[in-house]
Protein backbone atom coordinates (compact mmCIF):
# COMPACT_ATOMS: atom_id res chain seq x y z
CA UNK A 1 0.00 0.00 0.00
CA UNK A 2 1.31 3.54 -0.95
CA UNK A 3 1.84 5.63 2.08
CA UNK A 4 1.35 8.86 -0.34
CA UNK A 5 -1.89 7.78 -1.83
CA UNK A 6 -4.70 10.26 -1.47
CA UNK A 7 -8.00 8.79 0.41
CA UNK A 8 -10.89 10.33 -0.60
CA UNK A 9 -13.04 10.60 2.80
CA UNK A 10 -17.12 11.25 2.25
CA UNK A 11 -18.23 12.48 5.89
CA UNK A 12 -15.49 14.76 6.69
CA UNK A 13 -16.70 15.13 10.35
CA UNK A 14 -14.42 14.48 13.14
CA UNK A 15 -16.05 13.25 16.30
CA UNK A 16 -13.49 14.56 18.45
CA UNK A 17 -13.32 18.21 16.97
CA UNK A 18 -13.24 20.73 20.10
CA UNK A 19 -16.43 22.82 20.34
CA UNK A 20 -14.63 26.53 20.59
CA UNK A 21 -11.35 27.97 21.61
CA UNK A 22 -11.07 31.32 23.75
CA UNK A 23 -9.50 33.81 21.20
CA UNK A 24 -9.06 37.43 23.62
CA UNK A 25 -7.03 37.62 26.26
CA UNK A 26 -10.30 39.46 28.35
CA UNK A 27 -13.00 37.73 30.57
CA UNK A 28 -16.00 36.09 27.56
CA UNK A 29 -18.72 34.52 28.64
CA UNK A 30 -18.59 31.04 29.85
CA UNK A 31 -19.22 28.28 26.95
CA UNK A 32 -21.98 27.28 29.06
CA UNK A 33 -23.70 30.45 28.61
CA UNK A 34 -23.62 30.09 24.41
CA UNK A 35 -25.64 26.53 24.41
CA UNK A 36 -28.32 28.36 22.59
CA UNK A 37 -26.70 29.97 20.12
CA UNK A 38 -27.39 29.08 16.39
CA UNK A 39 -23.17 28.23 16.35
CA UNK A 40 -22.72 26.43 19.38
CA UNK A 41 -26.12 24.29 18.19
CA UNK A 42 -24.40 23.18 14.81
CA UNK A 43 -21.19 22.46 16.57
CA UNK A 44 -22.77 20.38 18.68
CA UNK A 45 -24.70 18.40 16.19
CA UNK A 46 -21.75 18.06 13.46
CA UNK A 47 -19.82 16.41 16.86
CA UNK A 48 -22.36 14.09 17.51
CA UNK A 49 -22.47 13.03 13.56
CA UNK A 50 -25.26 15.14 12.14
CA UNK A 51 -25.92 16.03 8.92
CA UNK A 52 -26.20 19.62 8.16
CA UNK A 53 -29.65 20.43 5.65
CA UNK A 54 -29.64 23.30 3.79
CA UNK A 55 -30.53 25.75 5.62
CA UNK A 56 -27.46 25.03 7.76
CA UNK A 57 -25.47 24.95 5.27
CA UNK A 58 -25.66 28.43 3.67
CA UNK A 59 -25.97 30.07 6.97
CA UNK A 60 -22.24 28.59 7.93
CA UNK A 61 -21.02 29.55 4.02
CA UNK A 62 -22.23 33.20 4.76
CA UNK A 63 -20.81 33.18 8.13
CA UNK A 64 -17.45 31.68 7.56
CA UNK A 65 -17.43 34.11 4.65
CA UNK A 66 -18.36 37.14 6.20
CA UNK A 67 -16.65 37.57 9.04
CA UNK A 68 -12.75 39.34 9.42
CA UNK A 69 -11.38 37.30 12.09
CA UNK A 70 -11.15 33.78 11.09
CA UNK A 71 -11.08 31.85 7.47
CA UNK A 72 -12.39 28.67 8.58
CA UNK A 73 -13.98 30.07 11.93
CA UNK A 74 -17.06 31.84 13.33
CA UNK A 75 -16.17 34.00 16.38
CA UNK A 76 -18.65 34.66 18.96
CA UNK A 77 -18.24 36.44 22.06
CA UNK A 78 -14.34 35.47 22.23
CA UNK A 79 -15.07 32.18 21.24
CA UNK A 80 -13.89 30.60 18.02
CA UNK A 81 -16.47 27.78 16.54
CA UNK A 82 -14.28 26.02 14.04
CA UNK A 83 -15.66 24.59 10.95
CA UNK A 84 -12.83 23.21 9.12
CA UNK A 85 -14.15 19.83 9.09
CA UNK A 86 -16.63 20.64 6.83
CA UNK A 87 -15.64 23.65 4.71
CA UNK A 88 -14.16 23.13 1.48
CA UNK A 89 -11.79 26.08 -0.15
CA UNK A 90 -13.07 27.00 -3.41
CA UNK A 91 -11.76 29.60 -6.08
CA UNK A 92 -14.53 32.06 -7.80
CA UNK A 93 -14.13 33.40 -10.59
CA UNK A 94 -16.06 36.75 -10.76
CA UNK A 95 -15.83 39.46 -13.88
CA UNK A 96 -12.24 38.76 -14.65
CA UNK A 97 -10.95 38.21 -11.12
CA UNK A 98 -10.62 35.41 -8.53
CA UNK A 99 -10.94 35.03 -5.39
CA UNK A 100 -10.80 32.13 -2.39
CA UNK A 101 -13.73 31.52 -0.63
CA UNK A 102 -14.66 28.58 1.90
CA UNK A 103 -17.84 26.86 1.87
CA UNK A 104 -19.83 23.37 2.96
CA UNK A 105 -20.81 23.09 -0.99
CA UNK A 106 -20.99 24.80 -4.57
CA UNK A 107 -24.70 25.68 -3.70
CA UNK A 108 -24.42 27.17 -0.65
CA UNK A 109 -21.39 29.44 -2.34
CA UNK A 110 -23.39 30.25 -5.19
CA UNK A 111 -26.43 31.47 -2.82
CA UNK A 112 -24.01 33.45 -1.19
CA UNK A 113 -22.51 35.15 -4.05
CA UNK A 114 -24.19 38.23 -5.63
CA UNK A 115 -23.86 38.85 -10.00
CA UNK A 116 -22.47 36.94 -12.23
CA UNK A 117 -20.19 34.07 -11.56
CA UNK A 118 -17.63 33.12 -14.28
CA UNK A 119 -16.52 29.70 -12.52
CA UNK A 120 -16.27 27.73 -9.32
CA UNK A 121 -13.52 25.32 -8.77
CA UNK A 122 -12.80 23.13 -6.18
CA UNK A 123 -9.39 22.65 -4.39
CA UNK A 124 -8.25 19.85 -2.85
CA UNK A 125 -6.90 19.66 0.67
């Protein structure tokens, strides 16, 4: 077997992934506190081996997408939600002029995307 060989994995999930990390060095709310948040709620249920539906799914693409702190992140109150797992990097290709965005599919990109949209590729990890 070929140490180097590429394995395609389908559910790209990791049970273990850690729910948040404290980003700021000042006092955040406890983790405890954020249980009902929309974040900590999708966390949660990617951990325990959920499946995101599609509604899910374009809320983390515009999230991930939107924010300036993190790439693959969504910060709330100090805490950083990662969502690596499940993002895939993707280059657009908008009126003459790419750019890198990450997203959980080519759908959920293209919804959050406004005009005209040359071409979406894929990258691999």
């Amino acid at each position: 077997m070929n140490p180097h060989k590429k394995i395609k994995i389908k559910n790209r999930t990791d049970m273990g992934t850690t729910m948040a990390t404290k980003f700021v060095a000042w006092e955040v709310p406890t983790l405890e506190a954020l249980k009902g948040s929309k974040v900590y709620i999708l966390r949660e249920k990617l951990n325990n081996g959920g499946q995101m539906n599609r509604e899910e799914k374009d809320w983390l693409t515009r999230n991930v997408n939107s924010n300036t702190y993190f790439k693959s992140a969504v910060p709330l109150q100090g805490w950083r939600f990662d969502f690596s797992d499940v993002l895939r990097t993707f280059i657009v290709c908008q009126y003459g002029h790419w750019t890198e965005y990450k997203a959980t599919d080519k759908t959920g990109l293209r919804r959050y995307l406004y005009g005209r949209i040359d071409n979406i590729v894929e990258l691999e990890k």
